[in-house]
Protein backbone atom coordinates (compact mmCIF):
# COMPACT_ATOMS: atom_id res chain seq x y z
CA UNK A 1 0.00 0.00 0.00
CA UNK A 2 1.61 3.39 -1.23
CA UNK A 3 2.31 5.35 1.97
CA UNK A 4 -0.22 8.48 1.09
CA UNK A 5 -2.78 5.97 0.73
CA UNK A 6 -1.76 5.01 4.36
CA UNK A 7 -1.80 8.21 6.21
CA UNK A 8 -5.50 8.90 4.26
CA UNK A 9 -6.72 5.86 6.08
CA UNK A 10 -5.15 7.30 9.73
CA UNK A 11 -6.20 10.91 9.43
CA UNK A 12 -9.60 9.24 8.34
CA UNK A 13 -9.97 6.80 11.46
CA UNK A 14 -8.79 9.31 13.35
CA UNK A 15 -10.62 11.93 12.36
CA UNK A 16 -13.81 9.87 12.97
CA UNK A 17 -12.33 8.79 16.34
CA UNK A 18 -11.94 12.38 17.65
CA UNK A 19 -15.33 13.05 16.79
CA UNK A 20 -16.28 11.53 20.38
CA UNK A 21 -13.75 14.31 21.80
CA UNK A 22 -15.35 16.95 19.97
CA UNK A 23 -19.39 15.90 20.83
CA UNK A 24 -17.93 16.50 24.41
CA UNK A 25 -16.23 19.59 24.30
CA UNK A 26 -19.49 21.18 22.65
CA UNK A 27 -21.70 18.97 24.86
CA UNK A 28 -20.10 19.96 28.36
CA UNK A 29 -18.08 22.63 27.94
CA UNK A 30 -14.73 22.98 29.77
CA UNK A 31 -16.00 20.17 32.69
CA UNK A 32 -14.99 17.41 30.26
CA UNK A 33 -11.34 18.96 31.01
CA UNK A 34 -8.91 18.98 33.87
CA UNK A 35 -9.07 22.14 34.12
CA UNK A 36 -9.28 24.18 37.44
CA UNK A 37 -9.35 27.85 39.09
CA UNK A 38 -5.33 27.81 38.72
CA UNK A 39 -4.69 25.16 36.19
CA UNK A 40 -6.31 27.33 33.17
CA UNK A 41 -4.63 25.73 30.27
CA UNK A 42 -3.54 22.60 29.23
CA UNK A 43 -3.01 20.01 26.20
CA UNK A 44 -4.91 21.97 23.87
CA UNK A 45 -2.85 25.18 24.69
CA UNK A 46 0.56 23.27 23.83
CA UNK A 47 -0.79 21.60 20.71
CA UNK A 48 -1.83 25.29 19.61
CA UNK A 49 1.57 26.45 20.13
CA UNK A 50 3.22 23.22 18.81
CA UNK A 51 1.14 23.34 15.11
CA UNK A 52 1.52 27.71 15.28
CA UNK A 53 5.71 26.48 14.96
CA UNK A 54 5.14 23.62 12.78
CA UNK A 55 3.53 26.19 10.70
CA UNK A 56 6.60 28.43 10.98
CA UNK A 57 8.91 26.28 10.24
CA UNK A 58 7.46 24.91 7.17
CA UNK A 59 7.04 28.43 5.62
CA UNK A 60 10.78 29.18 6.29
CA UNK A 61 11.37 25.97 3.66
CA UNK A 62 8.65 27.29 1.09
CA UNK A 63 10.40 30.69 1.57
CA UNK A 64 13.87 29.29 0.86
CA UNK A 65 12.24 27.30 -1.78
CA UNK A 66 11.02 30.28 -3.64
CA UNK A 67 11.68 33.47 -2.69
CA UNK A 68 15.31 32.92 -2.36
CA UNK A 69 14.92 30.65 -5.31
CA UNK A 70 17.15 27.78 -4.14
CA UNK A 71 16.60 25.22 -6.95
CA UNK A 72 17.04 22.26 -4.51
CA UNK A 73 14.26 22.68 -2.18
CA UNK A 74 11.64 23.88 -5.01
CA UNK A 75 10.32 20.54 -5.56
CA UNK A 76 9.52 21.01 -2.01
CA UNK A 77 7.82 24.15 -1.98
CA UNK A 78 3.95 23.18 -2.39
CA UNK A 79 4.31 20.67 0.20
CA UNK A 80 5.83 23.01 2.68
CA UNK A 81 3.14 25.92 1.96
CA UNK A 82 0.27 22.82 2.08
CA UNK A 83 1.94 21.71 5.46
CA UNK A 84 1.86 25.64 6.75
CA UNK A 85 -1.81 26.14 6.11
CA UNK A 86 -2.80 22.93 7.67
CA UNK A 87 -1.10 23.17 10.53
CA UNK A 88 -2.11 26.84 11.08
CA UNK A 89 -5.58 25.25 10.49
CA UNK A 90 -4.98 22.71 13.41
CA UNK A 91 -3.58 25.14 15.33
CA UNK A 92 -6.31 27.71 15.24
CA UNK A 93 -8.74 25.16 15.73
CA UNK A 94 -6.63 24.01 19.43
CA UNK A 95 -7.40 27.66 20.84
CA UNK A 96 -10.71 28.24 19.15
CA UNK A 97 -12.29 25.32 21.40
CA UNK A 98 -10.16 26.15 24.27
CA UNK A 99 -12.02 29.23 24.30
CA UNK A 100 -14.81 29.37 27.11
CA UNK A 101 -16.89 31.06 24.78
CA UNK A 102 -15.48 30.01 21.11
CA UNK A 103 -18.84 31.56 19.59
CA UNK A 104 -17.46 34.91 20.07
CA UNK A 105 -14.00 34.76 18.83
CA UNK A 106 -15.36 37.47 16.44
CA UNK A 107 -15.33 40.63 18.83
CA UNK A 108 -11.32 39.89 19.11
CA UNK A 109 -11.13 41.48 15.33
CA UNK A 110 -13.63 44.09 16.66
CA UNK A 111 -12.11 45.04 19.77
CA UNK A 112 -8.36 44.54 19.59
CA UNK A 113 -6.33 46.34 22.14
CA UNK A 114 -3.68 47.64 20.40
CA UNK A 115 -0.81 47.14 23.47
CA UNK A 116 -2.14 43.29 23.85
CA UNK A 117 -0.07 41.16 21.80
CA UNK A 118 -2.56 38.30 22.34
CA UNK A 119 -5.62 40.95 20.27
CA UNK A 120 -2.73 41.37 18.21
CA UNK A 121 -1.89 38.33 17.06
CA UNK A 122 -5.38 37.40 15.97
CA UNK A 123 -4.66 39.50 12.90
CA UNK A 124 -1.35 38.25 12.51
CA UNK A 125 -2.88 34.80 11.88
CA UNK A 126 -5.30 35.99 9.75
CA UNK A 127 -3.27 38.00 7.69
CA UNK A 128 -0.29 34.87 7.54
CA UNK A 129 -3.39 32.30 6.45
CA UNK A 130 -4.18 34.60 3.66
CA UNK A 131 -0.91 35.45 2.88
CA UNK A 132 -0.54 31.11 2.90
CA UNK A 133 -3.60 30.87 0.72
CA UNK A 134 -2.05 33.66 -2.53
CA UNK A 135 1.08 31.58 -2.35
CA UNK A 136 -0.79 28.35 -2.97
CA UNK A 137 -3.14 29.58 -6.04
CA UNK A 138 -0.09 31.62 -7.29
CA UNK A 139 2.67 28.82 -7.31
CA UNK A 140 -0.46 26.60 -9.00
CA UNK A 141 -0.28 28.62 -11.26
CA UNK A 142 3.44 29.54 -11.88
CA UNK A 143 5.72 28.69 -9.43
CA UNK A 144 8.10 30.98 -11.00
CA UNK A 145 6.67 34.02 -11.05
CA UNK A 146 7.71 36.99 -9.62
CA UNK A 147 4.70 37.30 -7.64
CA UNK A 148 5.47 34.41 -5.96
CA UNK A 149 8.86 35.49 -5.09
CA UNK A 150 7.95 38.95 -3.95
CA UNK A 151 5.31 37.64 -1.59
CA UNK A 152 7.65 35.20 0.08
CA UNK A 153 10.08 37.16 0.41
CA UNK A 154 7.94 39.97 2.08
CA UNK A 155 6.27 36.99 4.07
CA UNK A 156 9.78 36.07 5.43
CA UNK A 157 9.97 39.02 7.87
CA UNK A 158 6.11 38.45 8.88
CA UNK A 159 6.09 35.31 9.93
CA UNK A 160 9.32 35.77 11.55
CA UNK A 161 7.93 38.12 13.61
CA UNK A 162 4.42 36.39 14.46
CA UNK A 163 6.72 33.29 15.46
CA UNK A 164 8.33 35.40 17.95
CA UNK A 165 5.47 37.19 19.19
CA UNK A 166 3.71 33.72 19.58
CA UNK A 167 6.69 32.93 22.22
CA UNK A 168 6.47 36.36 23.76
CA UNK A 169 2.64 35.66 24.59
CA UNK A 170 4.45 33.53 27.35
CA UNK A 171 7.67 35.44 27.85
CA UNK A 172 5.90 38.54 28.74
CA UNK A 173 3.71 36.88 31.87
CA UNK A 174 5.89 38.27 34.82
CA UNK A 175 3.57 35.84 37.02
CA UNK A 176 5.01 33.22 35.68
CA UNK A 177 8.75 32.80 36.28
CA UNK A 178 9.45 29.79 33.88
CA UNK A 179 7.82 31.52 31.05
CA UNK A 180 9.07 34.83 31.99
CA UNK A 181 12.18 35.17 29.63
CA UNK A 182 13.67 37.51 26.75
CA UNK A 183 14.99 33.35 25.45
CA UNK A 184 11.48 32.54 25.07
CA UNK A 185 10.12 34.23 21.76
CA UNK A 186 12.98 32.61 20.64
CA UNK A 187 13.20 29.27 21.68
CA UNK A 188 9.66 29.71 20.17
CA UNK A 189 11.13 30.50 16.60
CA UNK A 190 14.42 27.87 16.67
CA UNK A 191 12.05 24.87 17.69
CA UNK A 192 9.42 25.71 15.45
CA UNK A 193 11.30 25.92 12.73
CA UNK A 194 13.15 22.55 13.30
CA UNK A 195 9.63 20.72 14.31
CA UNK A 196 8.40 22.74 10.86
CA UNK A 197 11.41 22.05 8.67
CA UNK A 198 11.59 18.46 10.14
CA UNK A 199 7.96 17.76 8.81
CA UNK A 200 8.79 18.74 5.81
CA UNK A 201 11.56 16.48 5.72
CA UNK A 202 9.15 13.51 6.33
CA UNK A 203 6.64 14.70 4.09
CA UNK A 204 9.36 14.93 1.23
CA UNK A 205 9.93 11.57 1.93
CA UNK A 206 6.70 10.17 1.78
CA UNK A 207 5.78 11.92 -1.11
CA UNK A 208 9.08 11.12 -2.85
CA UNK A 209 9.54 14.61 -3.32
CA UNK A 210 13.33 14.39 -2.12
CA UNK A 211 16.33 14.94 -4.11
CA UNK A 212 20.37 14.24 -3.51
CA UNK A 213 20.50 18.20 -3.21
CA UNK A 214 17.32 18.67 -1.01
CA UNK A 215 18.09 15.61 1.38
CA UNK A 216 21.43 17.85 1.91
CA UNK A 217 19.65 20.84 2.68
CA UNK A 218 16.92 19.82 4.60
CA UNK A 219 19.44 17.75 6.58
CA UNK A 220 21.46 20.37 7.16
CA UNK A 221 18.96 22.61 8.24
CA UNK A 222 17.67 20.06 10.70
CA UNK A 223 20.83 19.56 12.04
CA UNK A 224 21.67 22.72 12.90
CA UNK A 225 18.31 23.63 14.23
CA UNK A 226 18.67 20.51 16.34
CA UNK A 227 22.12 22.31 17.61
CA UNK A 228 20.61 25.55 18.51
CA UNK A 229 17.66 24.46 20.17
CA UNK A 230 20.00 22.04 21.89
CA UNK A 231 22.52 25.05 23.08
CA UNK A 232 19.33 27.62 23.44
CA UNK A 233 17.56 25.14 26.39
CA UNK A 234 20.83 24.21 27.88
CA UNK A 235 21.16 28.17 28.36
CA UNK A 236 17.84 28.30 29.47
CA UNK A 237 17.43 25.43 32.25
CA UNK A 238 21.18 25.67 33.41
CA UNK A 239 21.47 29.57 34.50
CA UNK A 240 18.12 29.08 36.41
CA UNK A 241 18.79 25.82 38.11
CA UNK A 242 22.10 28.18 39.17
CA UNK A 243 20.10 30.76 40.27
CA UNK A 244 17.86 28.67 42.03
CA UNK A 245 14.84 31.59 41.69
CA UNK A 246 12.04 29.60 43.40
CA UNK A 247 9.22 29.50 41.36
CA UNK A 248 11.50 28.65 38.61
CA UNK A 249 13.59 26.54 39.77
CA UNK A 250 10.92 24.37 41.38
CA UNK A 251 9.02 24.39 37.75
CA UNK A 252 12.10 22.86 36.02
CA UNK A 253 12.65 20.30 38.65
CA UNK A 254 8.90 19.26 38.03
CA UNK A 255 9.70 18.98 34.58
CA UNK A 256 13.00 17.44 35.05
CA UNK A 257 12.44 14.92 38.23
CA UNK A 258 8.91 15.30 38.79
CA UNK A 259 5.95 13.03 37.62
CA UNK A 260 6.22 13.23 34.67
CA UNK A 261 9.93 13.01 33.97
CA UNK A 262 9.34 10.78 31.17
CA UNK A 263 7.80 13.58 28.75
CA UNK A 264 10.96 15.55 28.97
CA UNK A 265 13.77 12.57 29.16
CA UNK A 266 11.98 10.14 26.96
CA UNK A 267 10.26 11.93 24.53
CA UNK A 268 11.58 15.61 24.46
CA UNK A 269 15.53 14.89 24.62
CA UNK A 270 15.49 10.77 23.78
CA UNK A 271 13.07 10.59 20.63
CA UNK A 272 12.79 13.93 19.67
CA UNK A 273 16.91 15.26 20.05
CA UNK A 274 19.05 11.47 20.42
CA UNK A 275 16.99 9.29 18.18
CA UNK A 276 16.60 11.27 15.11
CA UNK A 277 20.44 12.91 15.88
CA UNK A 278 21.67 9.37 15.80
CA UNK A 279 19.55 8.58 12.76
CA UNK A 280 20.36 12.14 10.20
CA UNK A 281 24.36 11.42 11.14
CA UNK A 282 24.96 7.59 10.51
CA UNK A 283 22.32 7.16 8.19
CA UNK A 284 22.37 10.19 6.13
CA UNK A 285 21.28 8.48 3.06
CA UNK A 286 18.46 5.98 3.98
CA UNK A 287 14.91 7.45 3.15
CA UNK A 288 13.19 5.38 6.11
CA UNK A 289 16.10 7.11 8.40
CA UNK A 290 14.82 10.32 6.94
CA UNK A 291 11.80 9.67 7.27
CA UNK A 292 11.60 8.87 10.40
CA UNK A 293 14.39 11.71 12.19
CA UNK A 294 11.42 13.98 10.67
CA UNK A 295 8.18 12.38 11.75
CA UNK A 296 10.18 12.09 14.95
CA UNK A 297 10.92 15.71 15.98
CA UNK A 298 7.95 16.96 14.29
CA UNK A 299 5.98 14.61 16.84
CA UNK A 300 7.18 15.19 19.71
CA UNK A 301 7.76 18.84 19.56
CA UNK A 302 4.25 18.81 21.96
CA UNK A 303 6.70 17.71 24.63
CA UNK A 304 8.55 21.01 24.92
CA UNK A 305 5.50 22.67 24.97
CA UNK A 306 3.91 20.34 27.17
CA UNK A 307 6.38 21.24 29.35
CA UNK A 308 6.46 24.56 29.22
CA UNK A 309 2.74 25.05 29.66
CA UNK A 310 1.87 22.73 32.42
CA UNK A 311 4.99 23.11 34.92
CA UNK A 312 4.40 26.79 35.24
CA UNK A 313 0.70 26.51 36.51
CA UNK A 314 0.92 23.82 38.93
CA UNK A 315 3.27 24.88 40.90
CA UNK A 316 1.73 27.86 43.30
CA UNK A 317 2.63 31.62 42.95
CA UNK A 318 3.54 31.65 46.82
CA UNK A 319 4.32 29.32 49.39
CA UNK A 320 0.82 28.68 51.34
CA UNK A 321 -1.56 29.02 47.74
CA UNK A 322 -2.29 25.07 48.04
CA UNK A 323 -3.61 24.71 51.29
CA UNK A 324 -5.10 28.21 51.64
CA UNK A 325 -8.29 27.34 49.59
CA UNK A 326 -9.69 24.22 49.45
CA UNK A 327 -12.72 22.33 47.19
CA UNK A 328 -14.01 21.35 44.03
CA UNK A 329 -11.80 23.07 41.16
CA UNK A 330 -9.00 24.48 43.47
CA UNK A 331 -6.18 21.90 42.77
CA UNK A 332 -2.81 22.33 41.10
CA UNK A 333 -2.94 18.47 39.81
CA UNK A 334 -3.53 18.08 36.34
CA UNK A 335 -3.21 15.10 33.52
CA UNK A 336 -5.04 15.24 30.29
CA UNK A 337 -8.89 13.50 30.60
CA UNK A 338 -9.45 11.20 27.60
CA UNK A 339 -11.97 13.86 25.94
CA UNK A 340 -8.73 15.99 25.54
CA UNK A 341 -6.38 13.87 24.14
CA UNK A 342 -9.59 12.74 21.87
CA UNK A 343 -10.08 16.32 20.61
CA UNK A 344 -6.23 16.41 20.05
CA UNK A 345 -6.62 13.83 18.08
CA UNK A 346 -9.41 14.93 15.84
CA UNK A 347 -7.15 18.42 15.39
CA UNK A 348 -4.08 16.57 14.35
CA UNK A 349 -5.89 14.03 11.87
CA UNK A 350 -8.16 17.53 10.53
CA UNK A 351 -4.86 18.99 9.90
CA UNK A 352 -3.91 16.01 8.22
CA UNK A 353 -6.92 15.90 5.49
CA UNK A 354 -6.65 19.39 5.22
CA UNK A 355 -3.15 18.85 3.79
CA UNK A 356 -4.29 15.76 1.71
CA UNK A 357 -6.79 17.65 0.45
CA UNK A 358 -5.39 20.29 -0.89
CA UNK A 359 -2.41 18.05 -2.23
CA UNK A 360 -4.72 15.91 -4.32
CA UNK A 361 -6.79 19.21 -5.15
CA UNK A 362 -3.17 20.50 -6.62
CA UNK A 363 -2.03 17.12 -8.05
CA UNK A 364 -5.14 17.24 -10.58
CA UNK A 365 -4.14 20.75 -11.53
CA UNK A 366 -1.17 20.07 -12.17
CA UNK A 367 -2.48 16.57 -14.63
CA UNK A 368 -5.13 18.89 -16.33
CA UNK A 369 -2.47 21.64 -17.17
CA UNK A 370 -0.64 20.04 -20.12
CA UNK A 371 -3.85 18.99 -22.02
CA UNK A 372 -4.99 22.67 -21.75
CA UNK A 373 -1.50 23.92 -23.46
């Protein structure tokens, strides 16, 4: 069975599959979550940020592709804007039905406060989806254009700086001293574009996209992604373990030694860093290798922001918080209930059609185009 036939078949089952998670959500609301009075966000927060970067980081390939006009990675360049818009899609579907009230997402274009960079970013992602959607019907119709060039090259500087502003929505919360940091906008930007880049490494693959030259670049670029998100956390988690700040310092032991050690050690730094590491540098020419290095970080890229998003709430803004109060709702435990993780799933796999979609869509194009010449 060819493998796009294969992941039809898994974002179909699993599209049907979340369908359960998504009855609940509208059915009850936020009670079908573990959410509480201090644990506000949770797994659909990180997968938002986690598909926002994916996003990012597949532009930066289109953009390479064909603004900068490197002939290696243009066979590349429709996947990587496909894989952009879906993932945007996924992503702006996580935080629509995190909303308490999603129905009204509308007054956010209507009343923006200009100084919020959260009202701001709402027309950020609108104006990157449409900027995603020109790119698309203009490389469908001539990749080489210089329309297409133009526009992603004046999209380069855009979504650089929605990437980073997605990163400072956390870095700017003074409450919160493990998101509190001028490293976090960009940690935001390095690991999305690796997790982005990195999908469309596996995508290439599976869609036998991938050239000599392109495996070179896109292996490169993965690489040394890998290395800067690698020095960038090492930065980040060593200077505050050494200056043992409290509230941060108690975060990243949770994250390091707490619970849930196993998201950071096993899948953060042993499937998504060692694993495909091991894979990209002694098997730099196998397509499964590929393959899988890609599928790998782009997976598990959740875990960082798992871990950024769930250490910082649970641990209380002052010594006393956790016994102060007690009853229904005030509680800084939380693990993902089943209806999350099966609305997660339904995002990922809608993502996933979404992409198939408009691949297919663009494949028959493509087929029709010669007959009309």
């Amino acid at each position: 069975m060819k493998p796009v036939r294969i992941l039809w078949i898994l974002a179909i089952v699993g599209f049907v599959i979340g369908l359960a998670g998504v009855f609940q959500r509208v059915a009850g609301g936020h009670t079908v979550a573990a959410y509480n009075t201090y644990v506000p966000w949770g797994l659909w927060v990180a997968a938002y940020a986690m598909m926002i970067g994916l996003s990012v980081g597949a532009y930066l390939v289109a953009a390479l592709a064909y603004g900068f006009r490197i002939q290696a990675l243009q066979p590349l360049g429709s996947i990587a804007l496909f894989a952009a818009l879906a993932s945007l899609v996924g992503g702006l579907m996580a935080i629509w039905l995190d909303l308490g009230h999603p129905a009204r997402f509308w007054r956010l274009f209507l009343a923006t406060n200009p100084t919020s960079i959260m009202g701001l970013m709402v027309w950020f992602y609108t104006l990157y989806g449409l900027l995603l959607i020109a790119l698309i019907v203009l490389t469908a119709r001539n990749p080489d254009a210089g329309s297409v060039r133009t526009l992603s090259l004046v999209g380069l500087p855009f979504v650089i700086l929605f990437g980073g502003a997605e990163g400072a929505l956390f870095g700017v919360v003074s409450a919160q001293a493990l998101w509190e940091s001028g490293l976090t906008p960009i940690l935001f930007l390095v690991e999305g574009a690796l997790s982005g880049v990195a999908l469309v490494l596996f995508l290439g693959v599976v869609f036998d996209k991938m050239t000599a030259d392109a495996v070179r670049w896109l292996r490169g670029l993965v690489l040394g992604l890998l290395a800067a998100s690698i020095v960038l956390q090492w930065a980040e988690i060593s200077t505050a373990l050494y200056a043992g700040i409290p509230a941060k310092a108690e975060s990243l032991n949770l994250v390091l030694f707490g619970p849930f050690w196993w998201v950071f050690w096993f899948f953060h730094v042993g499937l998504g860093i060692v694993v495909p590491l091991l894979l990209l540098v002694l098997l730099p020419r196998q397509p499964w290798a590929l393959a899988a290095a890609g599928g790998l970080v782009a997976i598990t890229a959740i875990a960082s922001k798992l871990n950024l998003v769930i250490p910082a709430l649970v641990v209380p803004e002052f010594e006393g918080l956790r016994t102060a109060f007690t009853g229904m709702g005030l509680t800084f435990d939380y693990f993902p209930t089943l209806a999350e993780w099966l609305l997660l799933v339904w995002i990922v796999s809608l993502s996933a059609l979404v992409f198939l979609a408009i691949y297919e869509w663009m494949q028959r194009i493509a087929m029709r185009s010669p007959a009309k010449a």
